[in-house]
C-alpha atoms as a PDB file:
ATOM      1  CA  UNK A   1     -36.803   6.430 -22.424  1.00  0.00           C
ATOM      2  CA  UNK A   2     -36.665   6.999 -26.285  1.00  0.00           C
ATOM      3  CA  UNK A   3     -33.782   6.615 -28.152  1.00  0.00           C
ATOM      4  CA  UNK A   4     -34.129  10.488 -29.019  1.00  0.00           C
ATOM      5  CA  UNK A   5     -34.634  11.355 -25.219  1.00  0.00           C
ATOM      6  CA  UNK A   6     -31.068   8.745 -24.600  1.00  0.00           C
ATOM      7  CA  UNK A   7     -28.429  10.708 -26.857  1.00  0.00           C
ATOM      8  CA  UNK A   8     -29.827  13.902 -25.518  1.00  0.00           C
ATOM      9  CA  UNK A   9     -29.445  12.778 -22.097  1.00  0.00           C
ATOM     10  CA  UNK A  10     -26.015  11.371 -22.962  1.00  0.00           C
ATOM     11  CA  UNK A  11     -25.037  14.724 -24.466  1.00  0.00           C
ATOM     12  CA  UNK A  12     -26.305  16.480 -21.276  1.00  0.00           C
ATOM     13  CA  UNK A  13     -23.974  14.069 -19.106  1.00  0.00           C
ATOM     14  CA  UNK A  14     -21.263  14.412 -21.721  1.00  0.00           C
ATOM     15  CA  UNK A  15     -21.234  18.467 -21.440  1.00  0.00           C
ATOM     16  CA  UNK A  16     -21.289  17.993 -17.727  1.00  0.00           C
ATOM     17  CA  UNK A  17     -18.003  16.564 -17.522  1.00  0.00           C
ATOM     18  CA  UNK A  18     -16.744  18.828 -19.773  1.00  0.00           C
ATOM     19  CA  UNK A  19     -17.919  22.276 -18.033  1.00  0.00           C
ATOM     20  CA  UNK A  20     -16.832  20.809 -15.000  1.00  0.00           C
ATOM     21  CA  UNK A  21     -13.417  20.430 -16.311  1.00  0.00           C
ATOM     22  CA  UNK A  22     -13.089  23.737 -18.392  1.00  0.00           C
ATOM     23  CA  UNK A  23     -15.606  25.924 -17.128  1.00  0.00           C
ATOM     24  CA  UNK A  24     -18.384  27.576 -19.110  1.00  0.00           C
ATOM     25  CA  UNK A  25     -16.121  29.795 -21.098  1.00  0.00           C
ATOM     26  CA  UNK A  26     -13.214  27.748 -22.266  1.00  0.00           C
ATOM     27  CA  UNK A  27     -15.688  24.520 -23.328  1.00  0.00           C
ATOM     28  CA  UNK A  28     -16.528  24.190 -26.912  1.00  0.00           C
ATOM     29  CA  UNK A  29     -19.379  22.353 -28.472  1.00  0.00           C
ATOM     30  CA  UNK A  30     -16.352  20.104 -30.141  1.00  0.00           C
ATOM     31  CA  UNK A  31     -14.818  19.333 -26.521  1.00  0.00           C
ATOM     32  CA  UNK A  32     -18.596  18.202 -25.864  1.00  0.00           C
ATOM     33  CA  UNK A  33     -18.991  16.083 -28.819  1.00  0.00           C
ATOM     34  CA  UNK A  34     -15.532  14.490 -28.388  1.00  0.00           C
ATOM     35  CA  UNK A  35     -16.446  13.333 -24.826  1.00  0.00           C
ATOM     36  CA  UNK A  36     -20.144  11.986 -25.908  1.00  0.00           C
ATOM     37  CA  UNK A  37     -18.364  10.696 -29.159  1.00  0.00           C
ATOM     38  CA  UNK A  38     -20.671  11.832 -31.573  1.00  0.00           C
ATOM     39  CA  UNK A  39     -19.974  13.836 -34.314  1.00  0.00           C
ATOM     40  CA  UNK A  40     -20.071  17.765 -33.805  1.00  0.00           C
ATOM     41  CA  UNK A  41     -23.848  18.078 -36.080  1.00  0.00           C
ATOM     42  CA  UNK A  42     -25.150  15.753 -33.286  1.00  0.00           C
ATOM     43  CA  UNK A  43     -24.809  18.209 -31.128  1.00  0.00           C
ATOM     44  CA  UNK A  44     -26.453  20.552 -33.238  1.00  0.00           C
ATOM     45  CA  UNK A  45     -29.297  18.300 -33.709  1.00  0.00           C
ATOM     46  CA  UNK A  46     -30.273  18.303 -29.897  1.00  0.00           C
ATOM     47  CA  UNK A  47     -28.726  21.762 -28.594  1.00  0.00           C
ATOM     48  CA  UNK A  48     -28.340  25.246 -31.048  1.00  0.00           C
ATOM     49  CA  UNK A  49     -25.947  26.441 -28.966  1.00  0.00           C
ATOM     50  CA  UNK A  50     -23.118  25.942 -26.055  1.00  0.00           C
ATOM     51  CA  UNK A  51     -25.651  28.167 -24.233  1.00  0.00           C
ATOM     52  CA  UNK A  52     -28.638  25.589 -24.472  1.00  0.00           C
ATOM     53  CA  UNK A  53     -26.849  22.771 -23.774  1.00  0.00           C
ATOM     54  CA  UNK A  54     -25.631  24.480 -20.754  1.00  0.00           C
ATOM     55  CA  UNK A  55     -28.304  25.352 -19.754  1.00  0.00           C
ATOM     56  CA  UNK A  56     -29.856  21.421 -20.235  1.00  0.00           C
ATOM     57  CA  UNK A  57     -27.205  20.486 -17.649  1.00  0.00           C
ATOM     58  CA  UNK A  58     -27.746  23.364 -15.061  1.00  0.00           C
ATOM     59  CA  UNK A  59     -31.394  22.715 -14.759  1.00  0.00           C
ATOM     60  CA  UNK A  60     -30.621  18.593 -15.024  1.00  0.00           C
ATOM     61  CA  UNK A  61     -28.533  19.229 -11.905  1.00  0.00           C
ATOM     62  CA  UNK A  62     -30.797  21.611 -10.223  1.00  0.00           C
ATOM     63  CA  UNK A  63     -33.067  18.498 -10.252  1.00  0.00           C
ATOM     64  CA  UNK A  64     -30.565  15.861  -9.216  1.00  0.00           C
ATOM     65  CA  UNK A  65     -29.723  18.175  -6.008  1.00  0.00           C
ATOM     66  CA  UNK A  66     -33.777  18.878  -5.307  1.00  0.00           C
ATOM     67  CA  UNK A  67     -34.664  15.165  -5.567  1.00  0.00           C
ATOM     68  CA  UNK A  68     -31.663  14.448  -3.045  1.00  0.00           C
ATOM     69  CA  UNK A  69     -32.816  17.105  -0.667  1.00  0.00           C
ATOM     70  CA  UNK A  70     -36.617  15.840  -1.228  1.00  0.00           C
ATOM     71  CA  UNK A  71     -35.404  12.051  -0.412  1.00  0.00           C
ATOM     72  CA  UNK A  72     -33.236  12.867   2.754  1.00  0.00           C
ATOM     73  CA  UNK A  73     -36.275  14.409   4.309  1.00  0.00           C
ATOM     74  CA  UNK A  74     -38.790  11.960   3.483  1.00  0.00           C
ATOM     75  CA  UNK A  75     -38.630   9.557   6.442  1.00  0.00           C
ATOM     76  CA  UNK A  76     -38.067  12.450   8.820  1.00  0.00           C
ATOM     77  CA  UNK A  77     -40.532  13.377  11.300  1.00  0.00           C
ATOM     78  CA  UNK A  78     -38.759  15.682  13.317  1.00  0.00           C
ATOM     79  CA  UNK A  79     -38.322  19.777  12.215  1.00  0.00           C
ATOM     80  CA  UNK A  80     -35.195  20.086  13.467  1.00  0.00           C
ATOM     81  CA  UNK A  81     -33.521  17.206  12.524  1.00  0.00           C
ATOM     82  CA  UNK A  82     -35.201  17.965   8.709  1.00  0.00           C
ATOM     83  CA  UNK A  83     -33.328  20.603   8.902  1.00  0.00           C
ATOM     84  CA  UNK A  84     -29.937  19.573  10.052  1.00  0.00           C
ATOM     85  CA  UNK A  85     -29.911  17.128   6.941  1.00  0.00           C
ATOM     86  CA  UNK A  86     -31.291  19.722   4.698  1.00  0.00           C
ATOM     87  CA  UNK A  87     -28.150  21.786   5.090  1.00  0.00           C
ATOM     88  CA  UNK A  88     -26.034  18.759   5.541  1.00  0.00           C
ATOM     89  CA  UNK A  89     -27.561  17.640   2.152  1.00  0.00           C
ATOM     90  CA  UNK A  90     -27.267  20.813   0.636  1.00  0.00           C
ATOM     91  CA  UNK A  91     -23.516  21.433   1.233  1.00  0.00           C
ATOM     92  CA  UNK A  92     -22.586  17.775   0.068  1.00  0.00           C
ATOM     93  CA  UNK A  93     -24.886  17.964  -3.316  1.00  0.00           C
ATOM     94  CA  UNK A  94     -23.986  21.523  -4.337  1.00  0.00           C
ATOM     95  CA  UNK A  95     -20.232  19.872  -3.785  1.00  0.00           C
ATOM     96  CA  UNK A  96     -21.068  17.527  -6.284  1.00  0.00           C
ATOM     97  CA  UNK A  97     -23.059  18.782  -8.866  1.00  0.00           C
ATOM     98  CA  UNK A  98     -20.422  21.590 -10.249  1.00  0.00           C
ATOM     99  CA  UNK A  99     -21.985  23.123 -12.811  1.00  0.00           C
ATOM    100  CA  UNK A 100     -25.104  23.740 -11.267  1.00  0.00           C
ATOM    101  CA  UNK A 101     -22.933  25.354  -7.982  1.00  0.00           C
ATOM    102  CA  UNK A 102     -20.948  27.313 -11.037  1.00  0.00           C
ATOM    103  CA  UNK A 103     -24.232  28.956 -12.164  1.00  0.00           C
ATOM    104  CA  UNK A 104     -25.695  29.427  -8.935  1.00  0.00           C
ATOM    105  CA  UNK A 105     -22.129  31.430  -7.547  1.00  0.00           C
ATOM    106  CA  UNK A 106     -20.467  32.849 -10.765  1.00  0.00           C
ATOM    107  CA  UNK A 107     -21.757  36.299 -11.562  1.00  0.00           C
ATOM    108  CA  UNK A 108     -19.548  36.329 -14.880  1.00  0.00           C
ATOM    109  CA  UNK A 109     -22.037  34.052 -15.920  1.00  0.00           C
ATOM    110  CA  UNK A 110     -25.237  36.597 -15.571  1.00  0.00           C
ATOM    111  CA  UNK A 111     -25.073  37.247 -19.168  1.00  0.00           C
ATOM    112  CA  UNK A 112     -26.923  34.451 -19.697  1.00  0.00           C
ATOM    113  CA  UNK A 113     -30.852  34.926 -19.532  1.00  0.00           C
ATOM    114  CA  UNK A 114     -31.635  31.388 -18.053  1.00  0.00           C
ATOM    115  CA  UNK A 115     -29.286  31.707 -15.263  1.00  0.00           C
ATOM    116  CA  UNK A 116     -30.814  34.617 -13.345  1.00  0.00           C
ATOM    117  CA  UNK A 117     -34.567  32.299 -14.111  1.00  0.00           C
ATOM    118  CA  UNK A 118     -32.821  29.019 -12.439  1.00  0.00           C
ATOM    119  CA  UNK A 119     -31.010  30.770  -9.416  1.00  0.00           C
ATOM    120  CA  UNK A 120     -34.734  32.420  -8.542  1.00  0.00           C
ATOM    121  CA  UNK A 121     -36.463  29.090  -9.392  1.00  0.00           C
ATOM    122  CA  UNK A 122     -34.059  27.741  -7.380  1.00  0.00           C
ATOM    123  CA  UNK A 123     -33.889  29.693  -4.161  1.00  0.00           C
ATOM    124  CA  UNK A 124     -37.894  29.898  -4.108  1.00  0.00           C
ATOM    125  CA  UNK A 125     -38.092  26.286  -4.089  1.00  0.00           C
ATOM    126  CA  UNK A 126     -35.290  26.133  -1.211  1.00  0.00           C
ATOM    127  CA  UNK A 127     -37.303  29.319   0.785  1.00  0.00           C
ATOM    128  CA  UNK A 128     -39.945  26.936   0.409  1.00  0.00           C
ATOM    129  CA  UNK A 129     -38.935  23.984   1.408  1.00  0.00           C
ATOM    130  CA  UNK A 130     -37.782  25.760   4.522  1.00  0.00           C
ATOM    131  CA  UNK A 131     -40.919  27.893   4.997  1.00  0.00           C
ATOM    132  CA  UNK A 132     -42.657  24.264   5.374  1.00  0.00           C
ATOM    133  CA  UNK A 133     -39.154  23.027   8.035  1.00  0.00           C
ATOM    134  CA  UNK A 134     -39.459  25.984  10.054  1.00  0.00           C
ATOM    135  CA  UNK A 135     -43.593  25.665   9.972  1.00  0.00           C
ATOM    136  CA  UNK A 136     -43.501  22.038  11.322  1.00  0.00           C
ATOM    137  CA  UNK A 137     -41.137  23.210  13.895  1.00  0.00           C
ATOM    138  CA  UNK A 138     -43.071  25.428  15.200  1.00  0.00           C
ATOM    139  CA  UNK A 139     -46.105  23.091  15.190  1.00  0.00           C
ATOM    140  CA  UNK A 140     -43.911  20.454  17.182  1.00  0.00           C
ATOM    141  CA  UNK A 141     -42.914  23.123  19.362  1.00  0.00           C
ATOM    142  CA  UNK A 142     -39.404  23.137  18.705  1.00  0.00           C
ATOM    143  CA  UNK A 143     -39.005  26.365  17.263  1.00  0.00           C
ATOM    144  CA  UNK A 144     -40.531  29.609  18.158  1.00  0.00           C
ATOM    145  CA  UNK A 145     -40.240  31.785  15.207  1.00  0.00           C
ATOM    146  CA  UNK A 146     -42.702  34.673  14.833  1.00  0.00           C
ATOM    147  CA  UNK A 147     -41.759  35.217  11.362  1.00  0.00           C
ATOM    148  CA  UNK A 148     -41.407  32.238   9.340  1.00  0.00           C
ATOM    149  CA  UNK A 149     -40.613  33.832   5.910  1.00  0.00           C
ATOM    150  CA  UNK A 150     -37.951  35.924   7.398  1.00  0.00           C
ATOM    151  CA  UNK A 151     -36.156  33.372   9.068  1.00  0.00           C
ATOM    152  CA  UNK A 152     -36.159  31.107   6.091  1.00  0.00           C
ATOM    153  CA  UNK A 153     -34.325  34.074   4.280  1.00  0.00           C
ATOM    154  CA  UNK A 154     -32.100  34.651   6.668  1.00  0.00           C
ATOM    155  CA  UNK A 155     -31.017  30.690   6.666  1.00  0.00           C
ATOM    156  CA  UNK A 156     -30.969  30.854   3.441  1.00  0.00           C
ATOM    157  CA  UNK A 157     -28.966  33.874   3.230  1.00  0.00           C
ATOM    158  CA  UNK A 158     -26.682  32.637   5.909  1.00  0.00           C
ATOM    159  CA  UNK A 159     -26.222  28.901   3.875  1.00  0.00           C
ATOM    160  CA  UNK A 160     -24.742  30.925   0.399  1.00  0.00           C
ATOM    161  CA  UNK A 161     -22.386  32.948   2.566  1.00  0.00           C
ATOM    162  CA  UNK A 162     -20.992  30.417   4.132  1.00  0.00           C
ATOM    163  CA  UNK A 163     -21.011  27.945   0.903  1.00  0.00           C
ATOM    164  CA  UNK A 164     -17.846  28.970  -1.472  1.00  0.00           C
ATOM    165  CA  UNK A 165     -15.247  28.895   1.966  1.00  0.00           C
ATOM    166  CA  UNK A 166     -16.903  25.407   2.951  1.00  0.00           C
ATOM    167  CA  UNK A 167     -16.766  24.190  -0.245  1.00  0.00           C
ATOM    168  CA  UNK A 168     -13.396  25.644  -1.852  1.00  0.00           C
ATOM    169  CA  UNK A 169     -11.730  24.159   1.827  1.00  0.00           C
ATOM    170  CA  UNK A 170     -13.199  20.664   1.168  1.00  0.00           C
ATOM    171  CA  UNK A 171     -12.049  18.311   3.848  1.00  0.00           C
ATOM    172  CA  UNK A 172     -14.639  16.292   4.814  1.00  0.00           C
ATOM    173  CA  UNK A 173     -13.523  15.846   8.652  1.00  0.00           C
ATOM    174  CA  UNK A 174     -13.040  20.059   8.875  1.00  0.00           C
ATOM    175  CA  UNK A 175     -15.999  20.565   6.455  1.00  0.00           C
ATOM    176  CA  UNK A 176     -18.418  18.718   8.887  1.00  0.00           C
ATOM    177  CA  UNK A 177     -17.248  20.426  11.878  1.00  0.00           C
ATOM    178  CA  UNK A 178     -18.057  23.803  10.486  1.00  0.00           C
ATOM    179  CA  UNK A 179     -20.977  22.566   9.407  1.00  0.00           C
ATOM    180  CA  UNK A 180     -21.952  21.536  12.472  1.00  0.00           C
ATOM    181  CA  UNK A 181     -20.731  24.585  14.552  1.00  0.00           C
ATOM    182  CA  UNK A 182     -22.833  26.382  11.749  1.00  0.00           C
ATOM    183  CA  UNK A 183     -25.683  24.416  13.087  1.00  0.00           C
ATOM    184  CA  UNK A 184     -25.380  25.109  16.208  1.00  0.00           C
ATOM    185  CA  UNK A 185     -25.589  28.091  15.798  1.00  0.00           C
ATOM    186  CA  UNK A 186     -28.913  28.054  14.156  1.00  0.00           C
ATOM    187  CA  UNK A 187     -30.581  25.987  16.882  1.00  0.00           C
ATOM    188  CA  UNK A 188     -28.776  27.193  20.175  1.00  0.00           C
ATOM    189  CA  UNK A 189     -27.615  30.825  19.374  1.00  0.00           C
ATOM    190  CA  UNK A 190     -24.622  32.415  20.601  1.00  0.00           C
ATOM    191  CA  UNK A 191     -26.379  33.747  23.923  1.00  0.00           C
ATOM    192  CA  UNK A 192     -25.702  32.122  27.000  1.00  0.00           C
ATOM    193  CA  UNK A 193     -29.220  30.625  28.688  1.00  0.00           C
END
């Protein structure tokens, strides 16, 4: 990595912490600098505005959380399971990565023209990634889903409704029993067999 490409990622990291601790709208480009200790025209050199640098971090965490949920699946053969640790993976990396779960939820922030472009980015990588799950199940003959699209929405849908209670009641022992009974119900149902 260049020595350009290493302040600018320091400055990203730096402006995480501090959106993460103030929040979009009470964070200043000073706060920023403070944290990464460079002077405030360092900032400037890298990022024109709070905006930009926010949204540097936003789309640096969107990639943190996609590379976790890529590497959880990797050595997993099984459609069903891939899916248990997608949402698993999901939950616990969106819990993480603040900023990125800040933009994703927070409709105050819609004013900003990159947010609406990462949340759709976003979810049509996830709808994706779950097409292919649900596909692979129904190749292995675990699933039976007539309309793989659909379904994938409707998990999809299903994972952000369920998200901000999860995640604002963080306790991990409670958290993955919900999660759990969530899954459930995605596999089994609520009808008795």
């Amino acid at each position: 990595m260049q020595k350009h490409d290493q302040i600018k990622q320091r400055l990203i990291n730096s402006a995480r912490i501090i959106f993460v601790k103030f929040g979009f709208d009470k964070t200043t480009m000073n706060e920023i600098a403070i944290e990464a200790r460079k002077g405030k025209s360092s900032l400037y050199y890298y990022f024109s505005s709070k905006e930009e640098i926010f949204q540097a971090v936003v789309e640096y965490e969107a990639e943190i959380l996609k590379n976790k949920l890529f590497a959880s699946l990797t050595s997993i053969d099984d459609a069903a399971e891939q899916l248990r640790i997608y949402v698993v993976a999901r939950f616990k990396g969106i819990k993480d990565l603040g900023n990125l779960y800040n933009a994703l939820r927070n409709d105050l922030l819609n004013h900003l023209d990159f947010i609406k472009n990462v949340r759709q980015r976003y979810d049509d990588m996830e709808l994706q990634k779950l097409c292919k799950i649900l596909e692979t199940g129904n190749h292995q003959n675990i699933f039976n889903i007539n309309d793989v699209p659909t379904a994938a929405e409707t998990i999809l849908m299903t994972i952000k409704a369920v998200e901000l209670p999860l995640l604002l009641d963080y306790e991990a022992d409670v958290f993955e029993d919900r999660l759990n009974s969530l899954l459930d119900i995605f596999f089994n149902g609520l009808k008795k067999r």
